[in-house]
C-alpha atoms as a PDB file:
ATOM      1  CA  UNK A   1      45.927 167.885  22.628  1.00  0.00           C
ATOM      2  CA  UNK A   2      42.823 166.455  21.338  1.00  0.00           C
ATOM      3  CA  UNK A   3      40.741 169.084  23.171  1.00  0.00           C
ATOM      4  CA  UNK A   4      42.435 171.584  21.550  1.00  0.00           C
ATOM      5  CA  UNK A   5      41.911 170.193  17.986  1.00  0.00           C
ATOM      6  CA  UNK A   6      38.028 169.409  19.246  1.00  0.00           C
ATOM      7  CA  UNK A   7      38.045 173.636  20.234  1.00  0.00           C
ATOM      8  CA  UNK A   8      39.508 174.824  17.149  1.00  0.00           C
ATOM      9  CA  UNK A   9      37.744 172.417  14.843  1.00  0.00           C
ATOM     10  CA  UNK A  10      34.483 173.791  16.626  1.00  0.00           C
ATOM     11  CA  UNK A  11      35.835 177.463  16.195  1.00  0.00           C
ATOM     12  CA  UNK A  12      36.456 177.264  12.483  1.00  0.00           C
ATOM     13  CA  UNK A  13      32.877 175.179  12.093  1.00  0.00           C
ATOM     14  CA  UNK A  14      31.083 178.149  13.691  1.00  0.00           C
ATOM     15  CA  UNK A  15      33.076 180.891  11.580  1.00  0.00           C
ATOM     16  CA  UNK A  16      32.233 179.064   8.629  1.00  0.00           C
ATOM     17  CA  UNK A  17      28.959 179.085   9.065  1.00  0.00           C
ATOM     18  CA  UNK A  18      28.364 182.404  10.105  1.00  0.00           C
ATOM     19  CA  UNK A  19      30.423 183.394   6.744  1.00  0.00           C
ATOM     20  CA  UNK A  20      28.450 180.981   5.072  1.00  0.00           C
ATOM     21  CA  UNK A  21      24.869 183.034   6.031  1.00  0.00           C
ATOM     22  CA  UNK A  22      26.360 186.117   5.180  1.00  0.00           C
ATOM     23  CA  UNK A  23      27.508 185.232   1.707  1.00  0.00           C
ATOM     24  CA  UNK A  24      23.943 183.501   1.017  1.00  0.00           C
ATOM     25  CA  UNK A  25      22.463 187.141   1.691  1.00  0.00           C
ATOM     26  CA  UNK A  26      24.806 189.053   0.000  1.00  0.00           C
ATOM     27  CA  UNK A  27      23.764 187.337  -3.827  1.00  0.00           C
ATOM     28  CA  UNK A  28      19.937 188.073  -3.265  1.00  0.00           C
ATOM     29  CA  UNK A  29      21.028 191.984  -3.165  1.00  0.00           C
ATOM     30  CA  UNK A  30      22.605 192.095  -6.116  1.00  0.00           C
ATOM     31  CA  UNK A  31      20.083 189.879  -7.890  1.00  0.00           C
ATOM     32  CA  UNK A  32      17.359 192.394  -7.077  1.00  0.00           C
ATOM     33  CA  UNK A  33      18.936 195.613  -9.098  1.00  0.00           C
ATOM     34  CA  UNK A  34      21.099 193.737 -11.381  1.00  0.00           C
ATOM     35  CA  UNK A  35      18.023 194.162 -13.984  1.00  0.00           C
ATOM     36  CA  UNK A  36      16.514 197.291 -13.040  1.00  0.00           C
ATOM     37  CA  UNK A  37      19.566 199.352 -14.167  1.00  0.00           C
ATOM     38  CA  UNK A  38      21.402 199.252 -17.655  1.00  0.00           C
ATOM     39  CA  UNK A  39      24.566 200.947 -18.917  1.00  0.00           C
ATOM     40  CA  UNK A  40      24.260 202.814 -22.034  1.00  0.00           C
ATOM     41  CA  UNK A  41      27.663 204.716 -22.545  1.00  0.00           C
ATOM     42  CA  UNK A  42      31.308 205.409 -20.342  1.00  0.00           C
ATOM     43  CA  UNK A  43      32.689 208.390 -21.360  1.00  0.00           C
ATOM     44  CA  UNK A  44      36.039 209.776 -19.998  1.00  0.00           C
ATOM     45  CA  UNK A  45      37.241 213.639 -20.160  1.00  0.00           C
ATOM     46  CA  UNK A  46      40.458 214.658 -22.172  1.00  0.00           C
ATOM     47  CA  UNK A  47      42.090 215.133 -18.802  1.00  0.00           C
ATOM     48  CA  UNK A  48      40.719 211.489 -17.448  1.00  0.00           C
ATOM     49  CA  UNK A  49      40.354 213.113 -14.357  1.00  0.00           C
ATOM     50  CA  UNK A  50      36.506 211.688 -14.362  1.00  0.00           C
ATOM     51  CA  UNK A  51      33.651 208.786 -15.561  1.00  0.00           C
ATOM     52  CA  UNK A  52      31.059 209.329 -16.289  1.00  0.00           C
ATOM     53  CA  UNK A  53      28.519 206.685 -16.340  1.00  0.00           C
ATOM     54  CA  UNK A  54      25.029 206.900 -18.472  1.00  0.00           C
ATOM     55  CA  UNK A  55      22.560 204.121 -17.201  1.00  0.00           C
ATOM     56  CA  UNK A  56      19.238 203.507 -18.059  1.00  0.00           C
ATOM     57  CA  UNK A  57      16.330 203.136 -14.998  1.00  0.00           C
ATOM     58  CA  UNK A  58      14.427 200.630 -16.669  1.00  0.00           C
ATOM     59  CA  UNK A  59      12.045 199.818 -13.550  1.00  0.00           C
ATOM     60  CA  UNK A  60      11.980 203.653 -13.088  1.00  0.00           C
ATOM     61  CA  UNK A  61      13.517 203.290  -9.219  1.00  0.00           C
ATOM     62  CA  UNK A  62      13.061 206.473  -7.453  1.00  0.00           C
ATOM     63  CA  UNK A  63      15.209 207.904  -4.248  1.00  0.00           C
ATOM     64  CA  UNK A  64      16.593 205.508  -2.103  1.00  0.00           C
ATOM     65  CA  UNK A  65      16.371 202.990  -4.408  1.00  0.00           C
ATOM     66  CA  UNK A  66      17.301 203.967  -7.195  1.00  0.00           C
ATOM     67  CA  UNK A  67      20.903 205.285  -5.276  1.00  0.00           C
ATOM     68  CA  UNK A  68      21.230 201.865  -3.882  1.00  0.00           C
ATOM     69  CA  UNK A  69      20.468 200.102  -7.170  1.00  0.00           C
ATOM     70  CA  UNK A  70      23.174 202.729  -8.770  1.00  0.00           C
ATOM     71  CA  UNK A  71      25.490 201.904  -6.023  1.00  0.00           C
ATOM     72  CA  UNK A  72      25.556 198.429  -6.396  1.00  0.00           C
ATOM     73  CA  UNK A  73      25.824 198.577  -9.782  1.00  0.00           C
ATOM     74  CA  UNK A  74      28.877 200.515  -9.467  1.00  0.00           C
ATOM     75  CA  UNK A  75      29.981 197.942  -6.874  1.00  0.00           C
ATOM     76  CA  UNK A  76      29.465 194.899  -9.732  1.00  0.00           C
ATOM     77  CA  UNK A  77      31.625 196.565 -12.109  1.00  0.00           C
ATOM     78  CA  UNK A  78      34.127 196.910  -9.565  1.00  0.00           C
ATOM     79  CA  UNK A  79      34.155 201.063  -9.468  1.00  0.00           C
ATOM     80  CA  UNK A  80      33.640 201.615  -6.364  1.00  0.00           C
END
């Protein structure tokens, strides 16, 4: 019985963890184009079939990231 506890104690120590690394990375990408980006206006059409979203590129991002910083900003506001 006790080696049982010992293996699942040791189980849920190492999952933790692991979770634990991934959720200390996860912060630090979102902190790098949470300032770069800035929403100006939301508009909806009469149908509200579609969003649209008018940001501004403050640190004027270009190609990939400037979709990544749009993507995680849609991912923040909980869009996506």
């Amino acid at each position: 019985m006790i080696k049982i506890l010992k293996s699942i104690i040791s189980y849920l120590t190492s999952a933790l963890t692991s979770i634990n690394k991934f959720l200390d990375k996860f912060p630090n990408k979102l902190e790098v184009f949470s300032d770069d980006l800035t929403l100006i206006r939301i508009s909806r059409n009469t149908l509200g079939r579609n969003i649209t979203f008018v940001l501004n590129n403050d640190k004027m991002l270009e190609k990939k990231a400037l979709f990544k910083g749009i993507y995680l900003y849609l991912r923040q506001i909980r869009i996506l």
